[in-house]
PDB file of N, CA and C in Angstrom:
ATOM      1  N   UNK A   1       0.840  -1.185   0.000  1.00  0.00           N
ATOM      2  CA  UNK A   1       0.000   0.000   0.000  1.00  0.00           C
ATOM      3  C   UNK A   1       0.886   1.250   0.000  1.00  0.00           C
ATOM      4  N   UNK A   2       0.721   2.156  -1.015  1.00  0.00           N
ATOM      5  CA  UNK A   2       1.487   3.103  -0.969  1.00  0.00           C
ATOM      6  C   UNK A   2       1.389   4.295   0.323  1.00  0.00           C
ATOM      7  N   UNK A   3       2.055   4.719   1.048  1.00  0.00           N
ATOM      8  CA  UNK A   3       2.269   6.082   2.143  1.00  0.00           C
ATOM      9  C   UNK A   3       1.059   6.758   1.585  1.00  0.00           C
ATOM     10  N   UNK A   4       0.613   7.687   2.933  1.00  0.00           N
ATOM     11  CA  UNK A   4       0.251   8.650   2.379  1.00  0.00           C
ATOM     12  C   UNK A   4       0.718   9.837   2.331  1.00  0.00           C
ATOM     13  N   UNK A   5       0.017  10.526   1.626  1.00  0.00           N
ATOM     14  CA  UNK A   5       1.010  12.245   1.053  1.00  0.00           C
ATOM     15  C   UNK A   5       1.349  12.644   2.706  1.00  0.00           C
ATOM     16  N   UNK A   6       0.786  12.698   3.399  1.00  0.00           N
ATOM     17  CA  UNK A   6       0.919  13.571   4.454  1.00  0.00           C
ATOM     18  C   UNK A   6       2.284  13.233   4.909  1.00  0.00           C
ATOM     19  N   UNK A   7       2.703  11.618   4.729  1.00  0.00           N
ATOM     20  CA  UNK A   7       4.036  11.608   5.175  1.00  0.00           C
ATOM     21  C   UNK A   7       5.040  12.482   4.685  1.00  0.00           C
ATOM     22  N   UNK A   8       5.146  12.795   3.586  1.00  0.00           N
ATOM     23  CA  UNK A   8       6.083  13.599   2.521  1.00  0.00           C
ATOM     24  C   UNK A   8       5.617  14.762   2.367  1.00  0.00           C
ATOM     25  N   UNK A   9       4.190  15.366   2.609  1.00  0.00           N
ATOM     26  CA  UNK A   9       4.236  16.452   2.415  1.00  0.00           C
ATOM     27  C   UNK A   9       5.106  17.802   2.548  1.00  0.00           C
ATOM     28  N   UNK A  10       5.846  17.900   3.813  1.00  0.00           N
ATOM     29  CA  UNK A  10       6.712  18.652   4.431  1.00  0.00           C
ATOM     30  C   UNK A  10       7.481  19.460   2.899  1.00  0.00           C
ATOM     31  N   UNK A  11       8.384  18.291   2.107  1.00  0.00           N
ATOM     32  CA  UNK A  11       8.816  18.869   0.991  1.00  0.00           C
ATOM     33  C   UNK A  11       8.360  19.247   0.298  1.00  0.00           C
ATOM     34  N   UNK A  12       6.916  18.917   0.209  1.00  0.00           N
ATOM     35  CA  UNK A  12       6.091  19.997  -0.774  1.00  0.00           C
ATOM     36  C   UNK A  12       5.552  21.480  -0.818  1.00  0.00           C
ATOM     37  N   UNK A  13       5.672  21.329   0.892  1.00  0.00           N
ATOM     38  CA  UNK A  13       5.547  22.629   1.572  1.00  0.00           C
ATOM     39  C   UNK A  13       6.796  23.397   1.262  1.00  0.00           C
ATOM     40  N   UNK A  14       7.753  23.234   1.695  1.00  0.00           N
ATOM     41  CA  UNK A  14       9.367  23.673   1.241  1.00  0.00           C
ATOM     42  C   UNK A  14       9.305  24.189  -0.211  1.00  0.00           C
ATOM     43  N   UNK A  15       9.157  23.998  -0.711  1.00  0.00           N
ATOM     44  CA  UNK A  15       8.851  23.970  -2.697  1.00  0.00           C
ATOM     45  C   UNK A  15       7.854  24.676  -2.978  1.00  0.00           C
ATOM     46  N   UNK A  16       6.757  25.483  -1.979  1.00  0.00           N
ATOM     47  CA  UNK A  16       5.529  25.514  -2.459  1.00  0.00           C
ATOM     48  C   UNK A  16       5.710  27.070  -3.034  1.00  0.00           C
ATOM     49  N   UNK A  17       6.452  27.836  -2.441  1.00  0.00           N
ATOM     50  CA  UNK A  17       6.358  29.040  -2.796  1.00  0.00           C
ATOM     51  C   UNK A  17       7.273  29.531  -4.221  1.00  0.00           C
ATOM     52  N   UNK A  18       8.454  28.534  -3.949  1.00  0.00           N
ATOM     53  CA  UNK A  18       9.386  28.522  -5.226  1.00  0.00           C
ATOM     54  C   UNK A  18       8.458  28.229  -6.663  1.00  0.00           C
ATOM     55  N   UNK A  19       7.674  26.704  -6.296  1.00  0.00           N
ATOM     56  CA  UNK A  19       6.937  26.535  -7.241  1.00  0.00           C
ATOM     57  C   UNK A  19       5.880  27.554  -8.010  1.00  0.00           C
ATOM     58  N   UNK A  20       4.760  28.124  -6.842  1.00  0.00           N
ATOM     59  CA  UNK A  20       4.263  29.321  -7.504  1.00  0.00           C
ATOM     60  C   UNK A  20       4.781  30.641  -8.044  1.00  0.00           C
ATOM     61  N   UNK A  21       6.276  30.984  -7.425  1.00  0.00           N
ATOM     62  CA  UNK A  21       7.146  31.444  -8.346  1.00  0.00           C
ATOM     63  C   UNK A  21       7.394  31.398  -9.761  1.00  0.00           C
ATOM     64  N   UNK A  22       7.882  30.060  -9.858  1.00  0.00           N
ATOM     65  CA  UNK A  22       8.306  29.531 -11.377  1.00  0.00           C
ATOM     66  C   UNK A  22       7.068  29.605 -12.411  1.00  0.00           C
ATOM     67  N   UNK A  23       5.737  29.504 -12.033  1.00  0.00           N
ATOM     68  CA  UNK A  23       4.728  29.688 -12.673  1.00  0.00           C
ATOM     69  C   UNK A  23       4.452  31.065 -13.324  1.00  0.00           C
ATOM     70  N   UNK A  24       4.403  31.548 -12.127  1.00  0.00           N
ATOM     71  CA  UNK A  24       3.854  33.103 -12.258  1.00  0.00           C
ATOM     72  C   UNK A  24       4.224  33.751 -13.653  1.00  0.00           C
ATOM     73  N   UNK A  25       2.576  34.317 -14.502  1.00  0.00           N
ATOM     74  CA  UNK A  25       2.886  34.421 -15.653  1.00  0.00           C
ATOM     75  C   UNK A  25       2.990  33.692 -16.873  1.00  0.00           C
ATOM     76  N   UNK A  26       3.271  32.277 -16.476  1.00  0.00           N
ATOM     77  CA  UNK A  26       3.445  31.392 -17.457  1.00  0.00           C
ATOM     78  C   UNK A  26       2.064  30.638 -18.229  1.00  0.00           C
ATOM     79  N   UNK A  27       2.262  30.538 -19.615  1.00  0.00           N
ATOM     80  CA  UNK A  27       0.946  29.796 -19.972  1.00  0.00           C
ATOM     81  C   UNK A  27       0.554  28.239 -19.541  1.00  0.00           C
ATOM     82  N   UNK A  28      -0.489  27.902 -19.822  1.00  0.00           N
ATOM     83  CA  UNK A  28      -0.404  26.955 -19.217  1.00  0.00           C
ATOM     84  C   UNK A  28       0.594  25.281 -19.905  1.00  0.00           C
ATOM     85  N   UNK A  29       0.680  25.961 -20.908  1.00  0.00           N
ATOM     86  CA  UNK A  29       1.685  24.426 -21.045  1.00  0.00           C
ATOM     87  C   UNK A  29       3.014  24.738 -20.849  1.00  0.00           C
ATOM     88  N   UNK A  30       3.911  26.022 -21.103  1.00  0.00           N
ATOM     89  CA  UNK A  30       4.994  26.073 -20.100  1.00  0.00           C
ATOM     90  C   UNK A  30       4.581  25.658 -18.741  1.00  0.00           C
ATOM     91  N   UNK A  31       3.856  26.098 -17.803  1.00  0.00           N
ATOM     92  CA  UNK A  31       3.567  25.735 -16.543  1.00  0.00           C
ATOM     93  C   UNK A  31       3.475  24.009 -16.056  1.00  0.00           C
ATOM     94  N   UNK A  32       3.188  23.531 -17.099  1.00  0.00           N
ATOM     95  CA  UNK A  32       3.252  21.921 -17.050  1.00  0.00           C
ATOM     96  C   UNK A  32       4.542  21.555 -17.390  1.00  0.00           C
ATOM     97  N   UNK A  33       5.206  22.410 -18.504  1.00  0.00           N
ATOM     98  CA  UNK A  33       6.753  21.624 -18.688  1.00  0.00           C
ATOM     99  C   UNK A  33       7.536  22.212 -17.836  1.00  0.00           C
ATOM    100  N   UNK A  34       7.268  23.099 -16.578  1.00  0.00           N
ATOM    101  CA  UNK A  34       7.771  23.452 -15.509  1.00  0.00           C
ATOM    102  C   UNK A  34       7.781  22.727 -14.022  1.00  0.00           C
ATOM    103  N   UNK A  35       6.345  22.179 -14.080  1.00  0.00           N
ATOM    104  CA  UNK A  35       6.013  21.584 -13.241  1.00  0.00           C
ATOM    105  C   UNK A  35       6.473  19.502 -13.093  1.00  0.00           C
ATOM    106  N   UNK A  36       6.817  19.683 -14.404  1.00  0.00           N
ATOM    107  CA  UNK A  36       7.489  18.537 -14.716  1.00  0.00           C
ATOM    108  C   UNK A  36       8.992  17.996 -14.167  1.00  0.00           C
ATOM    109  N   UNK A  37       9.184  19.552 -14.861  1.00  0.00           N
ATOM    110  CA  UNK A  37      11.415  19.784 -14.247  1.00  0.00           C
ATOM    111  C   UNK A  37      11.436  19.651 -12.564  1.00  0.00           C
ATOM    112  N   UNK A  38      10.478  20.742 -12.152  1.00  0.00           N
ATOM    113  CA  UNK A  38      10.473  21.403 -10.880  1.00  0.00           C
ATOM    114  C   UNK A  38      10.436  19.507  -9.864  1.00  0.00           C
ATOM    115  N   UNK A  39       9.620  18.805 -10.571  1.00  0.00           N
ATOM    116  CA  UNK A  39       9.330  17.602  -9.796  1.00  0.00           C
ATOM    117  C   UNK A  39      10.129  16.123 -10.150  1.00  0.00           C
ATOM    118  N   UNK A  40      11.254  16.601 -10.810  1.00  0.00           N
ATOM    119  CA  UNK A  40      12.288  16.063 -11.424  1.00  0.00           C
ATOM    120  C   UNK A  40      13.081  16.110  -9.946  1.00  0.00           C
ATOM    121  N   UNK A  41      13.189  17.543 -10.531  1.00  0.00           N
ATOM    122  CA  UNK A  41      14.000  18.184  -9.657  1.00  0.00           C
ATOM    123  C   UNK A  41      13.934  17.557  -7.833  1.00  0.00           C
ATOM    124  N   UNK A  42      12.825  18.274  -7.618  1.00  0.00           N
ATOM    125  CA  UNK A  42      12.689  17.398  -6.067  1.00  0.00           C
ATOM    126  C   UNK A  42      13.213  15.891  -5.572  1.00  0.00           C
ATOM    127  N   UNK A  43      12.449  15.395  -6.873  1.00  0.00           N
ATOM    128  CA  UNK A  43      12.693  13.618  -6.507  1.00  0.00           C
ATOM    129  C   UNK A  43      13.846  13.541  -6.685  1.00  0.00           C
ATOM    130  N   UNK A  44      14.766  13.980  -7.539  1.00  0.00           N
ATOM    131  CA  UNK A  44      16.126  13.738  -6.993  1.00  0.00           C
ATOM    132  C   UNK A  44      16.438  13.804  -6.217  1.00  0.00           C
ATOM    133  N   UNK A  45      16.048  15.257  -5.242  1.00  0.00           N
ATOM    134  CA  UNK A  45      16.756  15.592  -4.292  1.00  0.00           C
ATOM    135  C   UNK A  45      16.359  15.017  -2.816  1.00  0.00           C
ATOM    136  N   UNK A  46      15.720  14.408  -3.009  1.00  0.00           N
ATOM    137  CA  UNK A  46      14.931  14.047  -2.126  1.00  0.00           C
ATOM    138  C   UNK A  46      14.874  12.275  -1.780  1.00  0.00           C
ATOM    139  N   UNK A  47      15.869  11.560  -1.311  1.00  0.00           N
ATOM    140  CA  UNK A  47      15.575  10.247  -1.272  1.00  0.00           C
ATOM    141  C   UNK A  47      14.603   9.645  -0.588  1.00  0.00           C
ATOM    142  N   UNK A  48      14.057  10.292   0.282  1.00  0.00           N
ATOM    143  CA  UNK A  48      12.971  10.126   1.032  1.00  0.00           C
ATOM    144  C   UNK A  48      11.323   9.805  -0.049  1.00  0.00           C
ATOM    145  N   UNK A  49      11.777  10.542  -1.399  1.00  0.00           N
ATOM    146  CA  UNK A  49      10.715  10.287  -1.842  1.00  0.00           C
ATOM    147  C   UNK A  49      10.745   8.870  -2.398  1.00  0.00           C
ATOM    148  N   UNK A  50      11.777   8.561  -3.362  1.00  0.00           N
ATOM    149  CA  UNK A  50      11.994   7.110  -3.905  1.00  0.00           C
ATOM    150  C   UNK A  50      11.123   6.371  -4.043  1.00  0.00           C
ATOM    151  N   UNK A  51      10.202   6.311  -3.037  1.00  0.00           N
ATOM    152  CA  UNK A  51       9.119   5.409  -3.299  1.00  0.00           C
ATOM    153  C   UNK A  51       8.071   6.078  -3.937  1.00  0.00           C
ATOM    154  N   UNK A  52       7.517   6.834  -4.492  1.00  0.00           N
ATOM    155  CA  UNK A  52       6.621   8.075  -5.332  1.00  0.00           C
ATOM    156  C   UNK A  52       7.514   7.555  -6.660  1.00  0.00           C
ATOM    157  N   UNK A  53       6.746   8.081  -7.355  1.00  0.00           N
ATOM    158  CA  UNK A  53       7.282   8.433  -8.887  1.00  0.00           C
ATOM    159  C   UNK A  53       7.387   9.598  -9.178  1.00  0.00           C
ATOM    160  N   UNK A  54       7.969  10.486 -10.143  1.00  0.00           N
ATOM    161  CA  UNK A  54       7.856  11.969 -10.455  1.00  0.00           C
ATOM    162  C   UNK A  54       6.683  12.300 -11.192  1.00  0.00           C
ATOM    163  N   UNK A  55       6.090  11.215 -11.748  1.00  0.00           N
ATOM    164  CA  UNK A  55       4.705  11.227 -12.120  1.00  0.00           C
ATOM    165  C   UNK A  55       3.397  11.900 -11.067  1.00  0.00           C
ATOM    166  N   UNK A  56       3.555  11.261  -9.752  1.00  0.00           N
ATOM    167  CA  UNK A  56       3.190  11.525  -8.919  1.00  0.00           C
ATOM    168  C   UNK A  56       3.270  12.864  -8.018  1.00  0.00           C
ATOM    169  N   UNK A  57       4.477  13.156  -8.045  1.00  0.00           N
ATOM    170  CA  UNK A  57       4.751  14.837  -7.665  1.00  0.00           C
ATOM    171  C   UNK A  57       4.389  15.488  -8.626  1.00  0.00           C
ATOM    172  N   UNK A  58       4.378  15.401 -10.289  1.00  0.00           N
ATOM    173  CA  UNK A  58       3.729  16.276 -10.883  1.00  0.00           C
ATOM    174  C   UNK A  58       2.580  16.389 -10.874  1.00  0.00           C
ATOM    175  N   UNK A  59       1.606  15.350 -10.196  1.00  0.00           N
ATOM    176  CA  UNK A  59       0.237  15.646  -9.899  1.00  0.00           C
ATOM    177  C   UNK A  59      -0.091  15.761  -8.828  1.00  0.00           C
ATOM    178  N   UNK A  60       1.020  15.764  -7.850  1.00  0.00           N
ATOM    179  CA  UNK A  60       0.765  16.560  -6.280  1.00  0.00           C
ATOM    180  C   UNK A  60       0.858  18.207  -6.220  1.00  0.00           C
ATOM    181  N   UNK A  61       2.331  18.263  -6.556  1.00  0.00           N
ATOM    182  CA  UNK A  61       2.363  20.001  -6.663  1.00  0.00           C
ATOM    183  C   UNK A  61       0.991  20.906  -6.855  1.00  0.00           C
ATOM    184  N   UNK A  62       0.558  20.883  -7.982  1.00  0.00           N
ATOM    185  CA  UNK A  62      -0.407  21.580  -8.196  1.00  0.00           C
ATOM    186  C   UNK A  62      -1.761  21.650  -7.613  1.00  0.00           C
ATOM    187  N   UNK A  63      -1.795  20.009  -7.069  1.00  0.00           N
ATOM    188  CA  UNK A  63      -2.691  19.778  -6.408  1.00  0.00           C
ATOM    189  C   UNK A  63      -2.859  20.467  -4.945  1.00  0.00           C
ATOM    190  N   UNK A  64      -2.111  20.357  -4.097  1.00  0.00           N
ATOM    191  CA  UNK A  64      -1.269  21.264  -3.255  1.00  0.00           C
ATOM    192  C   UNK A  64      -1.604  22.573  -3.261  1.00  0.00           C
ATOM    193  N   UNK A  65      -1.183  23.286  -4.426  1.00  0.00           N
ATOM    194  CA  UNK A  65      -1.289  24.857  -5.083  1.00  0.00           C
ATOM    195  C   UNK A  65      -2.306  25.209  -4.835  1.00  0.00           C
ATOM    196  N   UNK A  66      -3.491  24.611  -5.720  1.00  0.00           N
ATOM    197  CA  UNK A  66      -4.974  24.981  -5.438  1.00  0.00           C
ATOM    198  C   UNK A  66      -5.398  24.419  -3.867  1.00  0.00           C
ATOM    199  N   UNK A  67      -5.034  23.502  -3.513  1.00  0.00           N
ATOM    200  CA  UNK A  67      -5.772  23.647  -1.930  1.00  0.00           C
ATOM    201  C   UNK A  67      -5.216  24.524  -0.815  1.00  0.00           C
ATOM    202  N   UNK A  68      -3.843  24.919  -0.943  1.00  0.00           N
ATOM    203  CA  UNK A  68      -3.419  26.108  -0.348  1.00  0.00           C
ATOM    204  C   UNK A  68      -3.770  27.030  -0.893  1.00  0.00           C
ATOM    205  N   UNK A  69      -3.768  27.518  -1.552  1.00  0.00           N
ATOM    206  CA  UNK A  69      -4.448  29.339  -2.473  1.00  0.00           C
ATOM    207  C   UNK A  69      -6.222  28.940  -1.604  1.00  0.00           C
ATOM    208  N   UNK A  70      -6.982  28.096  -1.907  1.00  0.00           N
ATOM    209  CA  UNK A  70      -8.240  28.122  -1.722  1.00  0.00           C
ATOM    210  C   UNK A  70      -8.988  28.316  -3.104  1.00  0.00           C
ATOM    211  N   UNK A  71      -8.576  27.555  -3.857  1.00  0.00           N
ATOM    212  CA  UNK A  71      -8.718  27.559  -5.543  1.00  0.00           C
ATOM    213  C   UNK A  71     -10.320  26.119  -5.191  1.00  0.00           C
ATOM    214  N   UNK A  72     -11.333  26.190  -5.598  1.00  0.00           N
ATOM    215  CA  UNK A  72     -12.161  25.676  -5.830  1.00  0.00           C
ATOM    216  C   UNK A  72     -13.066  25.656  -4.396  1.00  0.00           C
ATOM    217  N   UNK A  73     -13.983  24.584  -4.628  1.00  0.00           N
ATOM    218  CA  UNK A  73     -14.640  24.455  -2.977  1.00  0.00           C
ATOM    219  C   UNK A  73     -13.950  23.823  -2.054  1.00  0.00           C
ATOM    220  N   UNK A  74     -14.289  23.879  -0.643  1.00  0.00           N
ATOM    221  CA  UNK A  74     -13.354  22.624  -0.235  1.00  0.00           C
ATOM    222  C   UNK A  74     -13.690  21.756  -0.413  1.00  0.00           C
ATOM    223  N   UNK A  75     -15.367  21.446  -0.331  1.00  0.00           N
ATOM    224  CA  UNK A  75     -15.428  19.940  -0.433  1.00  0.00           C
ATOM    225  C   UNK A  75     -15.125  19.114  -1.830  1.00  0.00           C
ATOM    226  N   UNK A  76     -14.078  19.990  -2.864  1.00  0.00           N
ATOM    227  CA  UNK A  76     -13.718  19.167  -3.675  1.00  0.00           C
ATOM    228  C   UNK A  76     -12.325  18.401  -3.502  1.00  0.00           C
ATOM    229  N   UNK A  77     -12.101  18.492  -2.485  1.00  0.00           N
ATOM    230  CA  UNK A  77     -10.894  18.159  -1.935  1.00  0.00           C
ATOM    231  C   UNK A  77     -11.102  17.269  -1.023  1.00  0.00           C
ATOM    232  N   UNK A  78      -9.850  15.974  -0.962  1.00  0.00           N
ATOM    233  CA  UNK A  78      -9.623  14.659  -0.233  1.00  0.00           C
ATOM    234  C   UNK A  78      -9.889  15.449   1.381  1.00  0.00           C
ATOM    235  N   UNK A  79     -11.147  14.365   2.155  1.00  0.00           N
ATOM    236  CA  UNK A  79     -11.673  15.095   3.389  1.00  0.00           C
ATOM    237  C   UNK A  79     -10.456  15.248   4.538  1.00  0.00           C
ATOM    238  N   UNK A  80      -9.636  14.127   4.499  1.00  0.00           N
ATOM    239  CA  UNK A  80      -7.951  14.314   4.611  1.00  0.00           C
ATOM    240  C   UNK A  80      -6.980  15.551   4.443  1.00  0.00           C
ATOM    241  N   UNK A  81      -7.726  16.886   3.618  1.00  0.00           N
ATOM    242  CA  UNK A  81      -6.859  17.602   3.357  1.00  0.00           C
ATOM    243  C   UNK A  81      -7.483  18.848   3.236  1.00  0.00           C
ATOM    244  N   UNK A  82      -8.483  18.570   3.565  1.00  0.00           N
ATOM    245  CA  UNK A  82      -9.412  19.685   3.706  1.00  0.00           C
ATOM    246  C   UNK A  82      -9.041  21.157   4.965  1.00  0.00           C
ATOM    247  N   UNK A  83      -8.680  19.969   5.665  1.00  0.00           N
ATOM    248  CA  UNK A  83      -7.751  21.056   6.941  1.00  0.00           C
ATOM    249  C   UNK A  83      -6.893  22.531   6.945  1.00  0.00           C
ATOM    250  N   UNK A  84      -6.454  22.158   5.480  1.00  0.00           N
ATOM    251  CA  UNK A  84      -5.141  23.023   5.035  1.00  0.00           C
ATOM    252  C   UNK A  84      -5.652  23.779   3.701  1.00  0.00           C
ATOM    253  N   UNK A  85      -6.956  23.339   3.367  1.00  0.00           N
ATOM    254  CA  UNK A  85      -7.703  24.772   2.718  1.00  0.00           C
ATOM    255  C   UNK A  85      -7.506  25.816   2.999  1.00  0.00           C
ATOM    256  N   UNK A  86      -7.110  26.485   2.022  1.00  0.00           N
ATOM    257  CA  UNK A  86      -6.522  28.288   2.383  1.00  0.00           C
ATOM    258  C   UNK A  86      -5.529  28.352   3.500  1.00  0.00           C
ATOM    259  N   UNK A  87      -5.011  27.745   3.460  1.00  0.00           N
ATOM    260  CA  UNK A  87      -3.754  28.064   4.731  1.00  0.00           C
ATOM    261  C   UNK A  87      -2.607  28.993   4.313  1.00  0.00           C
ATOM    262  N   UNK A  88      -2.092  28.628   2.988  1.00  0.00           N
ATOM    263  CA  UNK A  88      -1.070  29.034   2.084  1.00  0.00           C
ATOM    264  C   UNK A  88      -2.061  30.540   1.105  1.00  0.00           C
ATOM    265  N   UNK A  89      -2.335  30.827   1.242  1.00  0.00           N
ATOM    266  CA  UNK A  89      -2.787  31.961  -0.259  1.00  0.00           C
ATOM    267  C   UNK A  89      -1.605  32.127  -0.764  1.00  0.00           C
ATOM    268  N   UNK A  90      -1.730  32.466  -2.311  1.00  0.00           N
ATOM    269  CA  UNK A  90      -1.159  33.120  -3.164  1.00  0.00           C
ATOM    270  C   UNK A  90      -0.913  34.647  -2.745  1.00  0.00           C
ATOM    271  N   UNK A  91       0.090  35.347  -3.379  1.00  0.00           N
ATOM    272  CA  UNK A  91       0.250  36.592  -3.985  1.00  0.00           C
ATOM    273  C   UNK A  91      -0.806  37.209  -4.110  1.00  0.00           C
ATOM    274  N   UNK A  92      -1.280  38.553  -3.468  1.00  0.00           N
ATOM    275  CA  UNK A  92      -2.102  38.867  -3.768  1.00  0.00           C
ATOM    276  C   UNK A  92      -3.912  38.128  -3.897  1.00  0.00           C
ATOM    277  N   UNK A  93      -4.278  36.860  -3.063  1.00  0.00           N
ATOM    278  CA  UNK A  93      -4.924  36.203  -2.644  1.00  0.00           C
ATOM    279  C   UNK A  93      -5.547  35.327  -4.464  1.00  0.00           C
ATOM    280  N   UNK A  94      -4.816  35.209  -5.116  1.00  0.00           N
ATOM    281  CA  UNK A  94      -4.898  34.584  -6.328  1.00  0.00           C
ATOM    282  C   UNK A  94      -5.551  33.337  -6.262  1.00  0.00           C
ATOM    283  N   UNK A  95      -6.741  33.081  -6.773  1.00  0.00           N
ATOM    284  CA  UNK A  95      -7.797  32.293  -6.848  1.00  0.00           C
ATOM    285  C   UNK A  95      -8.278  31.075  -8.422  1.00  0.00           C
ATOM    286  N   UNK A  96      -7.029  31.556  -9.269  1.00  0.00           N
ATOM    287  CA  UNK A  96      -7.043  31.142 -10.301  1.00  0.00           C
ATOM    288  C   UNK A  96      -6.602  29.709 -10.032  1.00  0.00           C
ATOM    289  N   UNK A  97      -7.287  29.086 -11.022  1.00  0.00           N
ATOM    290  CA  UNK A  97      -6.906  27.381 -10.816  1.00  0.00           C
ATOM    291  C   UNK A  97      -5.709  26.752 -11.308  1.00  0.00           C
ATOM    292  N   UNK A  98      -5.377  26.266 -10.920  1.00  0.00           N
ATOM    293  CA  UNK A  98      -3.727  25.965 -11.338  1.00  0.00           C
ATOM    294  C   UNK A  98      -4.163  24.765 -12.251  1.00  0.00           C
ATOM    295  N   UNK A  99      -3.807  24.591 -13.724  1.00  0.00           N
ATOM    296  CA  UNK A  99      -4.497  23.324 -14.602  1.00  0.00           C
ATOM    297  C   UNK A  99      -3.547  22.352 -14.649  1.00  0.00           C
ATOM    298  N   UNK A 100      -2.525  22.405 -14.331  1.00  0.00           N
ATOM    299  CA  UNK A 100      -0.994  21.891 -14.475  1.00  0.00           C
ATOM    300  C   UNK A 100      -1.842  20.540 -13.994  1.00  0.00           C
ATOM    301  N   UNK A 101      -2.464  19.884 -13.475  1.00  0.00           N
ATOM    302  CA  UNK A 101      -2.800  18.783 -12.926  1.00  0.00           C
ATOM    303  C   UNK A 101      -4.262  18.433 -13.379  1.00  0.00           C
ATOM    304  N   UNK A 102      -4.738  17.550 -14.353  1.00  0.00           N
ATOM    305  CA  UNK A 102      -6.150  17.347 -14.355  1.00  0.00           C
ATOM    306  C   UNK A 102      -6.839  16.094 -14.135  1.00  0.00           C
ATOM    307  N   UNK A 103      -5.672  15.527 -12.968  1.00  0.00           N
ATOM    308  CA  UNK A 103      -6.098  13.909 -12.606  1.00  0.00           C
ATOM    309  C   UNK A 103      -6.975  14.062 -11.056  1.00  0.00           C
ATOM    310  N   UNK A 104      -7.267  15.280 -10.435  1.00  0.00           N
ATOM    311  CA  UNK A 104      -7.456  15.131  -9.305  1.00  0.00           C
ATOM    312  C   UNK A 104      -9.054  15.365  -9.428  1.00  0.00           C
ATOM    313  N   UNK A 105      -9.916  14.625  -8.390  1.00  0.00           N
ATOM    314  CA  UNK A 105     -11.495  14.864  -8.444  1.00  0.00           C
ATOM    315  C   UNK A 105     -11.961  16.495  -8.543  1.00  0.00           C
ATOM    316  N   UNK A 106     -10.912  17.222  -7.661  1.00  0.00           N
ATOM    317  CA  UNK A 106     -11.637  18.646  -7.642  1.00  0.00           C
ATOM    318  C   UNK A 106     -11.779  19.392  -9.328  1.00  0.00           C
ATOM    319  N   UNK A 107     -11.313  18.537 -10.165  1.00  0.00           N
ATOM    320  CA  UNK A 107     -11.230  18.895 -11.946  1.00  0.00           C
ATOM    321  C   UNK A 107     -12.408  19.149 -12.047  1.00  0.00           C
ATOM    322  N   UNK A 108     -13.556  17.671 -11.261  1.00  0.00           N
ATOM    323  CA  UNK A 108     -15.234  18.191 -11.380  1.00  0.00           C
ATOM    324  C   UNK A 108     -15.261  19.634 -11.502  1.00  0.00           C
ATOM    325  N   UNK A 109     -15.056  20.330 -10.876  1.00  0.00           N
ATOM    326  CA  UNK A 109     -15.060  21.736 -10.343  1.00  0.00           C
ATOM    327  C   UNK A 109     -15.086  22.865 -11.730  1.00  0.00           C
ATOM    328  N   UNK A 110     -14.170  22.339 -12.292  1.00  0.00           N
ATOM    329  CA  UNK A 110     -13.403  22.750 -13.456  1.00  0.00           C
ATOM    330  C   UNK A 110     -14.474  22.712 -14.753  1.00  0.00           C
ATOM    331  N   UNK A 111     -14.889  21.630 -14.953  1.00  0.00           N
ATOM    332  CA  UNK A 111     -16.395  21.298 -16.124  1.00  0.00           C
ATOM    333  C   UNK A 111     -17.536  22.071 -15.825  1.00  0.00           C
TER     334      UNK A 111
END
């Protein structure tokens, strides 16, 4: 059974602001071939992750993004993680949806 995020989260937190950095401005498919490197990047650095794939951080990050900013409802979000809704805002309280990720349920949101 794979961990759950919460174990690893910590580094995602670490990354979170760099990450909405590297975005800022960007369209959305640079923002995906960013979000790609950026989670390259981590899992290297990071042996702790090893067991994840970078597949997987590229569909955490963003996922992450929007539940810290407060990007959708909460209840489109794992009830697990609902806690940390809006904890993080963006710049300027930025509410825009981060698309870089369209495997997660809160996508409903999105249609």
């Amino acid at each position: 059974m794979a961990k759950h995020w919460t174990d690893d989260q910590e580094i995602f937190l670490k990354n979170l602001d760099r990450y909405r950095n590297v975005l800022k401005g960007k369209d959305e498919k640079e923002a995906k071939r960013l979000t790609i490197e950026l989670a390259k990047e981590i899992y290297s650095q990071n042996v702790e992750l090893r067991h994840r794939t970078v597949q997987s951080i590229v569909e955490r990050l963003p996922y992450l993004d929007n539940l810290l900013a407060g990007v959708f409802d909460k209840v489109n979000y794992a009830k697990k993680d609902q806690s940390m809704y809006a904890k993080i805002p963006r710049e300027n309280n930025d509410t825009i949806p981060n698309l870089c990720n369209t495997r997660h349920s809160y996508n409903g949101a999105i249609r």
